[in-house]
Protein backbone atom coordinates (compact mmCIF):
# COMPACT_ATOMS: atom_id res chain seq x y z
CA UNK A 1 -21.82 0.82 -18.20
CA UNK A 2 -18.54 -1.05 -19.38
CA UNK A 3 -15.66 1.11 -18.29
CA UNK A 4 -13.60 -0.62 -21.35
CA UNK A 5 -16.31 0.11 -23.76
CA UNK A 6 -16.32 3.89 -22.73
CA UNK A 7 -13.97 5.41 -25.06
CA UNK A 8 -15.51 3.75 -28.08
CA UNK A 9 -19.15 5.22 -27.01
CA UNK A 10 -18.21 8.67 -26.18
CA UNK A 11 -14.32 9.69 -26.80
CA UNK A 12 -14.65 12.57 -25.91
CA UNK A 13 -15.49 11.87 -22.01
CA UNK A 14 -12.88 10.08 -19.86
CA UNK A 15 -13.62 8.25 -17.26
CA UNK A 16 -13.30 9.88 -13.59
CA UNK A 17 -9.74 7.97 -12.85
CA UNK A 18 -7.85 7.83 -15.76
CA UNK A 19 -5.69 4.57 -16.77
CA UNK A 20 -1.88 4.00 -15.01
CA UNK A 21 0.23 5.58 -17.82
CA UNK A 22 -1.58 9.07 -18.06
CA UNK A 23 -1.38 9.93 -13.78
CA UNK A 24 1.91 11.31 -14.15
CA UNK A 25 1.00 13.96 -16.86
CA UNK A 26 -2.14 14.79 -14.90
CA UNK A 27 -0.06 15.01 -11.27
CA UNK A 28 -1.69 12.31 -9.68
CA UNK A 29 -0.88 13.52 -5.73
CA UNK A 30 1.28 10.80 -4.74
CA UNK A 31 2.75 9.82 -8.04
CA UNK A 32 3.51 13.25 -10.04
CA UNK A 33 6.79 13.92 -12.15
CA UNK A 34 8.09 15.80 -8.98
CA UNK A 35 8.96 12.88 -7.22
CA UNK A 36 11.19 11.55 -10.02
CA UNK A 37 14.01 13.27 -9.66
CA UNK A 38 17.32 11.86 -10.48
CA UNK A 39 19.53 11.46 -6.96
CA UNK A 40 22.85 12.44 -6.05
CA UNK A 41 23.72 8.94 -5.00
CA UNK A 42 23.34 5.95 -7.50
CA UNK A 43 20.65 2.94 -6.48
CA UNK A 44 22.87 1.28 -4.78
CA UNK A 45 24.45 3.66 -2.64
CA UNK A 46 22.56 5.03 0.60
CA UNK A 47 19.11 5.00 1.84
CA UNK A 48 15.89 6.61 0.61
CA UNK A 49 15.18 9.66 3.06
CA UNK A 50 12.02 8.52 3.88
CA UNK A 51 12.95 5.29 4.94
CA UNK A 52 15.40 7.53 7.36
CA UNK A 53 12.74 9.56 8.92
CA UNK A 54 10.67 6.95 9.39
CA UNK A 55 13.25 4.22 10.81
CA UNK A 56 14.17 7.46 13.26
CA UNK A 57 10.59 7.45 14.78
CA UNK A 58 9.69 11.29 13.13
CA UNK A 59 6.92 10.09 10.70
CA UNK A 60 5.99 7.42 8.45
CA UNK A 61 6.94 7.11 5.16
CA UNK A 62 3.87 8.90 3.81
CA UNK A 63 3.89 11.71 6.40
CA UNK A 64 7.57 12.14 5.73
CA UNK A 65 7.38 12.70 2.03
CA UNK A 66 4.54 15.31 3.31
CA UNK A 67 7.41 16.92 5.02
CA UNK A 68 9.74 16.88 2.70
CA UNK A 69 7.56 18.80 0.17
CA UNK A 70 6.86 21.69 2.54
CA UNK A 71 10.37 22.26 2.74
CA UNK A 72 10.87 21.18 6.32
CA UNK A 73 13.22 18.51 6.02
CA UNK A 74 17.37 19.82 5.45
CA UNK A 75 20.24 17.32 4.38
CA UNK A 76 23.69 19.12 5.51
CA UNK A 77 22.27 22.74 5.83
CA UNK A 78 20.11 22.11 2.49
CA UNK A 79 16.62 22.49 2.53
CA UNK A 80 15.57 19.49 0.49
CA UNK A 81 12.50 19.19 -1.61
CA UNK A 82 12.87 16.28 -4.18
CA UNK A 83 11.32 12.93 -3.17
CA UNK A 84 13.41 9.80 -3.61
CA UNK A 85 16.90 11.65 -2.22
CA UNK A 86 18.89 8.68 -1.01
CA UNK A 87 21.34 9.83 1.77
CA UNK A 88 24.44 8.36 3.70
CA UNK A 89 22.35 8.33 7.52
CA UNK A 90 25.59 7.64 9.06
CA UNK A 91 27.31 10.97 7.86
CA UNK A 92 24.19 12.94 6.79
CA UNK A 93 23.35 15.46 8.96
CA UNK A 94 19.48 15.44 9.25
CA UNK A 95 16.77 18.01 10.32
CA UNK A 96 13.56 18.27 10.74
CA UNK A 97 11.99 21.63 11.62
CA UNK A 98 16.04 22.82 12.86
CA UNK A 99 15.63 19.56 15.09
CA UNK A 100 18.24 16.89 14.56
CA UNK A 101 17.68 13.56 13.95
CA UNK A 102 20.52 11.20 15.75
CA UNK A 103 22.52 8.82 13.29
CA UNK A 104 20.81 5.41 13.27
CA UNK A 105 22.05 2.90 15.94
CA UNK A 106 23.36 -1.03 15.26
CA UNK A 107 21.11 -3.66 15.41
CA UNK A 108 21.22 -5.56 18.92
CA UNK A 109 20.46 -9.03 19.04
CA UNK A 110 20.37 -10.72 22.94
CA UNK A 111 19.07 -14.55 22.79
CA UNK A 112 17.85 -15.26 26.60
CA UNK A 113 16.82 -18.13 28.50
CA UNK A 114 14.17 -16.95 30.15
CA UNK A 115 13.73 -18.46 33.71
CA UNK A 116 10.77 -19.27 35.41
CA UNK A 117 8.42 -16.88 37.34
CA UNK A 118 9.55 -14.32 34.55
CA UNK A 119 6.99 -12.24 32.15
CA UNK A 120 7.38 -12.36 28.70
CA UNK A 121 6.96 -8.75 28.39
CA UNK A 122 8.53 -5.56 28.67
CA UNK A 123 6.60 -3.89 31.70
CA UNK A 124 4.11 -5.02 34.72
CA UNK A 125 1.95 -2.80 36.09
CA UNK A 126 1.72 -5.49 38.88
CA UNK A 127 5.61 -5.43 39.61
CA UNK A 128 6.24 -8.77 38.60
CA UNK A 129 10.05 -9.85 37.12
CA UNK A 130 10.12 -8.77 33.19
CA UNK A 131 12.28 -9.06 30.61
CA UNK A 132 13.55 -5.60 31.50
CA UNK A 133 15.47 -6.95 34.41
CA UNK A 134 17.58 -8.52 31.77
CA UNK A 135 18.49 -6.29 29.71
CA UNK A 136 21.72 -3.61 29.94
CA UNK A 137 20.45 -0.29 31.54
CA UNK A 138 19.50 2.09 28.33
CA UNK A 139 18.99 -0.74 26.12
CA UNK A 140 15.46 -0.08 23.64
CA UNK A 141 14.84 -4.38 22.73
CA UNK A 142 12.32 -5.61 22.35
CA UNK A 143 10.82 -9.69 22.52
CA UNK A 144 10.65 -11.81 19.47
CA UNK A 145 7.85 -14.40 20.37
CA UNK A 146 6.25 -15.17 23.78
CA UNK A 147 6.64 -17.77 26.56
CA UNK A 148 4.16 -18.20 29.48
CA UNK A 149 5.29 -16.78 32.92
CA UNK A 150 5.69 -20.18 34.13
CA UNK A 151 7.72 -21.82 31.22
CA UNK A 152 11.57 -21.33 30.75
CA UNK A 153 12.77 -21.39 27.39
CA UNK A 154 15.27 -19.08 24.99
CA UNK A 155 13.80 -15.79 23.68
CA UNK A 156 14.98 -13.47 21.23
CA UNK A 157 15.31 -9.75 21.99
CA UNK A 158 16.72 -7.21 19.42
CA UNK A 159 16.17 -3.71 18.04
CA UNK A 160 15.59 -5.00 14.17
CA UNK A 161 12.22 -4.25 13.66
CA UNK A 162 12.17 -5.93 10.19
CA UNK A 163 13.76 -9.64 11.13
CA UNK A 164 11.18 -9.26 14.20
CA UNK A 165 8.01 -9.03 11.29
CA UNK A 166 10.11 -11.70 8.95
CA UNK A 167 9.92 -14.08 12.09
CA UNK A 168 6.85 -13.30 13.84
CA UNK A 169 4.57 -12.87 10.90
CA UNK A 170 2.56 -15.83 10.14
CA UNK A 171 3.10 -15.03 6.05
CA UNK A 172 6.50 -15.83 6.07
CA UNK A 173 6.14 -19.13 7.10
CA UNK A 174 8.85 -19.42 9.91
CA UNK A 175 8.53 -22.19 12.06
């Protein structure tokens, strides 16, 4: 049967997933009125709190919004409950289950020449030379791109997960 024919044969049935425009009256689960709340902060100003939990390593975005509607998720002693908050994550203090989550750190970018002999990767089970022996002690980087073990060349390494996917993604075109 024509789904755009349906109304016209029997109005009074709708189909089983009704069109864009009616989901938020019938509280569609991931789109309802709830998470339309109007923000302390303007557009503009701060970061969705999603997009905080999730650049913080506690959940993805999804999972987090999960979190925030039990009620588990507190923004300077509040318990928060509205989707879409946009915080400061440099002055916000964030919880999660009474468990703080640390201020986000600065983006690191190293460029290396990478010698010869010398694994592009992070760790060797075999004991080979890595990366890692390059780094700072403490450092979390990680490579952007690849060399053999026997060619020298200049790597990347950085923190910035999203200029690491703009570079290394083949739909972005980067040559």
């Amino acid at each position: 049967m024509n789904f755009l024919l349906w109304p016209r044969i029997c109005p009074t049935l709708r189909p089983w997933r009704p069109n864009w425009p009616i989901w938020p009256q019938l509280g569609h689960p991931y789109r309802s009125r709830r998470h339309w709340s109007v923000t302390a902060m303007s557009d503009s100003e701060g970061v969705r709190l999603q997009k905080v939990l999730a650049a913080a390593g506690v959940a993805s975005r999804r999972a987090a919004e999960i979190l925030i509607d039990r009620g588990r998720v507190e923004v300077d002693g509040q318990v928060v409950r509205t989707q879409g908050m946009r915080v400061d994550p440099r002055t916000a203090v964030i919880r999660v289950d009474g468990v703080r989550i640390p201020p986000p750190r600065e983006h690191r970018y190293l460029a290396l020449n990478k010698p010869r002999g010398v694994l592009s990767a992070m760790a060797d089970p075999h004991g080979r030379p890595t990366l890692v022996d390059f780094v700072p002690e403490g450092e979390r980087l990680f490579h952007v791109g690849r060399l053999d073990a026997d060619t020298e060349g200049l790597l990347l390494l950085t923190n910035d997960g999203d200029l690491a996917q703009r570079l290394m993604h083949p739909s972005f075109e980067v040559v």
